[in-house]
Protein backbone atom coordinates (compact mmCIF):
# COMPACT_ATOMS: atom_id res chain seq x y z
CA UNK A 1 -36.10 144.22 190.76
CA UNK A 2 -39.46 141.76 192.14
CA UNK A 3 -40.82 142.92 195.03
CA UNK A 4 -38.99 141.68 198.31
CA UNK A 5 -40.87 140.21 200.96
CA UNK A 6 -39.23 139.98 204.30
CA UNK A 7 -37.76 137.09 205.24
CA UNK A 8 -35.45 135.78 208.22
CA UNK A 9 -32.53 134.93 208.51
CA UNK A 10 -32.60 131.16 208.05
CA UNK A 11 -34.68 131.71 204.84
CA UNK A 12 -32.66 134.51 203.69
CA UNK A 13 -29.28 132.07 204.45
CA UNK A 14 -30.41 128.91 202.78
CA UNK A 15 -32.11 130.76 199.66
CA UNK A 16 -28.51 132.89 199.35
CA UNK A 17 -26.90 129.46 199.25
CA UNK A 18 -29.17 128.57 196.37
CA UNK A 19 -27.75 131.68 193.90
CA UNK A 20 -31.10 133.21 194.64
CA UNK A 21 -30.04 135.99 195.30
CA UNK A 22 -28.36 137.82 192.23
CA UNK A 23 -28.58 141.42 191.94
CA UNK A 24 -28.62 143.33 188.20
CA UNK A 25 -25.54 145.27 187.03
CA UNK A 26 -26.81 148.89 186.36
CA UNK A 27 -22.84 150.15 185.52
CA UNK A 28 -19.16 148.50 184.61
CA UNK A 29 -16.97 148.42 188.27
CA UNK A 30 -14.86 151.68 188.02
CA UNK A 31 -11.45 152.01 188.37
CA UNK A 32 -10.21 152.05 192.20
CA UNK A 33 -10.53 155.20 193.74
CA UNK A 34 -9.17 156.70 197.19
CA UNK A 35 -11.38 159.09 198.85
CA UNK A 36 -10.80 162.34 200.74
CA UNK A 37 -10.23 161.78 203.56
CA UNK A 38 -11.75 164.66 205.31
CA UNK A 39 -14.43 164.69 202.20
CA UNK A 40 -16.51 167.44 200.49
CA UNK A 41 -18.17 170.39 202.43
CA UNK A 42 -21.83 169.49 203.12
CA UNK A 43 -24.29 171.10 205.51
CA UNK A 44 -23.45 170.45 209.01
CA UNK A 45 -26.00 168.84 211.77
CA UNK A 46 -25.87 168.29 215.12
CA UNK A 47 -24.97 164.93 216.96
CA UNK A 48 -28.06 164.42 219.73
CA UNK A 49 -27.73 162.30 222.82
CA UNK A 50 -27.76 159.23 221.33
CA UNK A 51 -24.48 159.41 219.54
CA UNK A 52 -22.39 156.88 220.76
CA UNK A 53 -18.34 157.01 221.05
CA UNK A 54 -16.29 153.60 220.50
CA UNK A 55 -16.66 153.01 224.89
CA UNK A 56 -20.52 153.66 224.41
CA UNK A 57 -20.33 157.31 225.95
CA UNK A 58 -22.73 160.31 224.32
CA UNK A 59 -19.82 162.40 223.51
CA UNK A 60 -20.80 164.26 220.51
CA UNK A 61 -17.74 164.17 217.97
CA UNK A 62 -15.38 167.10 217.32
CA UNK A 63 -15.02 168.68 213.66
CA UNK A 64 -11.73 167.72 212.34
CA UNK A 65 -11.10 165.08 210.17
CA UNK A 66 -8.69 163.53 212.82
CA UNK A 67 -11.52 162.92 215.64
CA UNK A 68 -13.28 160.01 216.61
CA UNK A 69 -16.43 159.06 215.17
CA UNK A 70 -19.43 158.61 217.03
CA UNK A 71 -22.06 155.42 215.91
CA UNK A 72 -25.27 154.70 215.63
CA UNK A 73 -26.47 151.57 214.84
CA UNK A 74 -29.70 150.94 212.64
CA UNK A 75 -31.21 147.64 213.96
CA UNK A 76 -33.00 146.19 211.35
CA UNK A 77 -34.16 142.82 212.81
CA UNK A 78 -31.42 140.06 211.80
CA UNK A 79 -29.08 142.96 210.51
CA UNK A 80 -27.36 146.20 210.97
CA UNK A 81 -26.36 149.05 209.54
CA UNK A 82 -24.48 151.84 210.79
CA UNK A 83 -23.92 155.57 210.90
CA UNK A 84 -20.83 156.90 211.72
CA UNK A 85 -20.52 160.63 212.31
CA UNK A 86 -17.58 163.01 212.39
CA UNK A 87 -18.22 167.00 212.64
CA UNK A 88 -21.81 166.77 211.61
CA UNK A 89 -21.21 164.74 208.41
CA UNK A 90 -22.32 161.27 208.21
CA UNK A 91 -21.09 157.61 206.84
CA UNK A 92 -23.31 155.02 206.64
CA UNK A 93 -21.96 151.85 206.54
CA UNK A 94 -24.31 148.88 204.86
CA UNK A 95 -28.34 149.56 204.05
CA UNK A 96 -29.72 146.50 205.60
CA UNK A 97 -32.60 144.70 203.01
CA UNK A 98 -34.36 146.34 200.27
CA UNK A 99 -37.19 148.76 201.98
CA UNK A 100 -34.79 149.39 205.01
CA UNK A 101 -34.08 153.40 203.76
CA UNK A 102 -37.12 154.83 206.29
CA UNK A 103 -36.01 153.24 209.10
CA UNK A 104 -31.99 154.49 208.13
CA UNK A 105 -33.70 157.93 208.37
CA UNK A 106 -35.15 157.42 211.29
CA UNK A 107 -31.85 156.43 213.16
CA UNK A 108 -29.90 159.74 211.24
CA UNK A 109 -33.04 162.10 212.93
CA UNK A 110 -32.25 160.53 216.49
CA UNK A 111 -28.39 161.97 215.82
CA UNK A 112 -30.03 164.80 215.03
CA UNK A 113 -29.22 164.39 211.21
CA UNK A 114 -30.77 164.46 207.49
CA UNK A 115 -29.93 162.87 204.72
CA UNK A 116 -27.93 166.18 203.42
CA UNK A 117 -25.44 165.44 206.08
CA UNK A 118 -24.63 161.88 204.73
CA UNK A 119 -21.52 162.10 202.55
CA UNK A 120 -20.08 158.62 202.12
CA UNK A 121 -22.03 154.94 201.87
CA UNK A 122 -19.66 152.17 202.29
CA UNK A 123 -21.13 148.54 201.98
CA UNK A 124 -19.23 145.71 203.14
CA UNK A 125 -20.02 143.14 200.61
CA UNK A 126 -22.90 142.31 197.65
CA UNK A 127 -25.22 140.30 199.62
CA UNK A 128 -28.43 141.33 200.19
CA UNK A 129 -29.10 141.75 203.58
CA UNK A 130 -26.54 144.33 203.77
CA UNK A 131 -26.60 146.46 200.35
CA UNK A 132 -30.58 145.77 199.79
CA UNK A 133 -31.58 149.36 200.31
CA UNK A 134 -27.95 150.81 198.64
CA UNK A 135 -30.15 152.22 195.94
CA UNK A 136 -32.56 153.92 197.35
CA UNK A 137 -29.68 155.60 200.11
CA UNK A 138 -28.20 156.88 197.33
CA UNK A 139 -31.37 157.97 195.84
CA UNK A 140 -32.51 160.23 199.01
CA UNK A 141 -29.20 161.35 199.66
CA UNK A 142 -27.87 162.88 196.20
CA UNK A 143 -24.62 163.65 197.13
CA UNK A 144 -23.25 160.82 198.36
CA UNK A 145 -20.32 159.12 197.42
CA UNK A 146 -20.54 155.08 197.39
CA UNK A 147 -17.72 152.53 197.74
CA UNK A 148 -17.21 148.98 197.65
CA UNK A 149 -15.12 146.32 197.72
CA UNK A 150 -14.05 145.81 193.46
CA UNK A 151 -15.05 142.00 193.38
CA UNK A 152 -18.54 142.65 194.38
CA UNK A 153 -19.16 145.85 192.18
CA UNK A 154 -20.41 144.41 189.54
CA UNK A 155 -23.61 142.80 191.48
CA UNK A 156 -24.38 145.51 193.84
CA UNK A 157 -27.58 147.71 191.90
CA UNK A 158 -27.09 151.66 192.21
CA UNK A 159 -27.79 154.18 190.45
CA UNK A 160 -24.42 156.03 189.90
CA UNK A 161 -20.91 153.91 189.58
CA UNK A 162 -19.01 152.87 192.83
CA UNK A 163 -15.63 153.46 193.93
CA UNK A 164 -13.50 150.21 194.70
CA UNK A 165 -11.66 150.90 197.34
CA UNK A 166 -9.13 148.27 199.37
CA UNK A 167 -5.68 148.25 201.85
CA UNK A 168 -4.59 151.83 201.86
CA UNK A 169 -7.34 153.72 200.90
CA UNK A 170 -9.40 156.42 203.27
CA UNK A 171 -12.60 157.27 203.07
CA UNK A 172 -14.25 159.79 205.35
CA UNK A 173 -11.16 159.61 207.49
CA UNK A 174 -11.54 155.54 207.95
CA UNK A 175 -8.76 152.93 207.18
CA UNK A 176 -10.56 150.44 204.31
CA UNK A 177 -9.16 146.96 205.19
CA UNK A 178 -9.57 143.94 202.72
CA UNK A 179 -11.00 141.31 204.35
CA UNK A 180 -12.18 138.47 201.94
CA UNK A 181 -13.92 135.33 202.30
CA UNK A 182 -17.44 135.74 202.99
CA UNK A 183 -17.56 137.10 199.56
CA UNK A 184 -14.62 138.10 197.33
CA UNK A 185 -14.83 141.66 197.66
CA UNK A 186 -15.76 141.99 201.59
CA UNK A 187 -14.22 145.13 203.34
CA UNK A 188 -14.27 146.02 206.69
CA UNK A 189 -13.80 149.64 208.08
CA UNK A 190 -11.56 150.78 210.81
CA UNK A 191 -11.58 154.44 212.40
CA UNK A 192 -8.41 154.23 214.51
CA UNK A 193 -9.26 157.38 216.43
CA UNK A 194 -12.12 155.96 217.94
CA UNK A 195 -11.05 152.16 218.37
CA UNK A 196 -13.69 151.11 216.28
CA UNK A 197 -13.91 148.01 213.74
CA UNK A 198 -17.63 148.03 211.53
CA UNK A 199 -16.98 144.45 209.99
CA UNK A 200 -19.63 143.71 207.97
CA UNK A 201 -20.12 139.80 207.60
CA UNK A 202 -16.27 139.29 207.89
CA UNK A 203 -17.39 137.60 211.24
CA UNK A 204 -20.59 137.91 213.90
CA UNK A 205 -21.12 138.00 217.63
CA UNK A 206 -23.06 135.15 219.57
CA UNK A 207 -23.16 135.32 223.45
CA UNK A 208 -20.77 138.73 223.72
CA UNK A 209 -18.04 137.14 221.64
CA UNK A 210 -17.21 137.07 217.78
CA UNK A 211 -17.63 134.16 215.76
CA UNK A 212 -16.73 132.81 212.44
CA UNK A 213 -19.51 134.36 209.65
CA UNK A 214 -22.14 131.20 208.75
CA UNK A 215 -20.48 128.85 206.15
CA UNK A 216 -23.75 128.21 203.96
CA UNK A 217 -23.37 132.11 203.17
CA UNK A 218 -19.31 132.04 203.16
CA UNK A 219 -17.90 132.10 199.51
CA UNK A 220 -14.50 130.58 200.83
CA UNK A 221 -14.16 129.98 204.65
CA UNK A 222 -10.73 129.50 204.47
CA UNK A 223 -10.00 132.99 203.06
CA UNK A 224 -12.13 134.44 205.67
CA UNK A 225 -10.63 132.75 208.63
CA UNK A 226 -7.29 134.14 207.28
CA UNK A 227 -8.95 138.09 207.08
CA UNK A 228 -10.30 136.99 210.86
CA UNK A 229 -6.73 136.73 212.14
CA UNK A 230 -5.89 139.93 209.89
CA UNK A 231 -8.07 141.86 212.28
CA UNK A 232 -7.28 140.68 215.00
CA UNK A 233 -3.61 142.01 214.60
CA UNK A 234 -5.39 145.61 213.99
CA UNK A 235 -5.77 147.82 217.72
CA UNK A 236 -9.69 148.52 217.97
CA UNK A 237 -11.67 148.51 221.20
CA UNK A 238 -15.36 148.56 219.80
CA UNK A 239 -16.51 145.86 216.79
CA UNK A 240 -19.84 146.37 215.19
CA UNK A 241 -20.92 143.43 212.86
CA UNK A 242 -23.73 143.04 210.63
CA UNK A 243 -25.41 140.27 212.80
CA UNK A 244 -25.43 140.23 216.40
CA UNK A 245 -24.86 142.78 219.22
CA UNK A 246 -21.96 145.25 218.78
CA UNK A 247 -18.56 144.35 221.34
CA UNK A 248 -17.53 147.01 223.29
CA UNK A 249 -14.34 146.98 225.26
CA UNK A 250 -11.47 144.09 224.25
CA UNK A 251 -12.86 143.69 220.98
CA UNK A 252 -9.51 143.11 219.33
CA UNK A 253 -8.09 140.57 221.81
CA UNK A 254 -11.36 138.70 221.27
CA UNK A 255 -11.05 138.93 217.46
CA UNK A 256 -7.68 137.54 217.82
CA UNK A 257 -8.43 135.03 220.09
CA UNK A 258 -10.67 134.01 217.31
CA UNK A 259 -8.32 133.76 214.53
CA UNK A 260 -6.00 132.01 216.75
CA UNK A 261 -8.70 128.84 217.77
């Protein structure tokens, strides 16, 4: 891969609606793959202060595979990425740009993780901004399982083969939904225990309310107002998105009010 030199997000936008953007295939898409939910035995953490519940209390989460997650989000400038934690293990979902792995760490040590706590990877979609650093995630944390949506497999560069997941499928105890549009193989992640909706590009937030995601970046903006209104018909409190500030409270009345203009 060249070198990556930052960039913001109007660069990064225009230059993605050039193609510029391409990432190598390093394996053929395997077949789609449901994950346990309540995953593999890793060693346990703790969850420090910062851990926040879906209503933005410091709750620290409880160990079965049925309890809310906590989150921590990993502000990376223009983009997030996020770590959700359940009994000491750790998701994370997205890696932000290519060099954005230290500063992942750095957001796992304020939850009082390491890297041998982080079980599952999900990314959201190909682009990027949001599976830049998927590589070297999976690098420093060996274990981990990764999973993406099966449309954007084959341009996301790991080192070991993804698992497609879609509608029905659980991973880490969180409800994969299908949301196309933004890219063909977009997911978004609900954890209905805690209320919470990580949505990836599927939409953002401007001004403390969700908007559509930016057409010059959309693949097909039809398709991704119809996965809008799909959300909004799902019951979630808390949205995280991939740019802007997280919603807490309402979030699924807003995200419906969306789909509905």
């Amino acid at each position: 891969m060249d070198a990556w030199q930052p960039l913001d997000e109007r660069t990064f936008l225009a230059d993605l609606g050039k193609g510029e953007f391409a990432l190598a295939v390093t394996s053929s898409p395997p077949a789609r793959a449901s994950a346990d939910a309540a995953g593999t035995s890793r060693p346990q953490g703790s969850v420090g202060p910062t851990g926040q519940t879906a209503n933005g209390s410091s709750d620290a989460p409880g160990g079965a595979a049925g309890s809310a997650v906590t989150w921590e989000r990993v502000n990376l400038g223009f983009v997030s990425a996020y770590i959700l934690v359940r009994g000491g293990e750790a998701a994370i979902v997205d890696t932000g740009v290519e060099g954005s792995a230290d500063e992942i760490e750095a957001s796992l040590a304020r939850v009082g993780l390491t890297w041998a706590a982080v079980g599952h990877l999900v990314l959201t979609h190909h682009h990027r901004d949001h599976a830049g650093s998927a590589a070297d995630v999976m690098d420093r944390a060996p274990d981990v399982a990764g999973y993406a949506g099966a449309e954007d497999i084959p341009v996301i560069s790991v080192p070991r083969p993804l698992a497609a997941v879609g509608d029905g499928d659980a991973v880490f105890g969180l409800r994969i939904v299908t949301t196309p549009g933004h890219t063909a193989g977009s997911i978004s992640v609900l954890d209905p225990a805690a209320g919470l909706l990580v949505a990836g590009d599927a939409m953002r937030t401007d001004d403390g309310r969700p908007v559509l995601p930016p057409p010059q970046a959309t693949a097909d903006m039809d398709e991704a107002k119809r996965s809008i209104v799909k959300l909004g018909g799902l019951a979630f409190e808390t949205l995280l998105v991939g740019h802007g500030e997280p919603l807490v409270g309402g979030a699924s009345s807003a995200v419906a009010a969306l789909g509905a203009g």
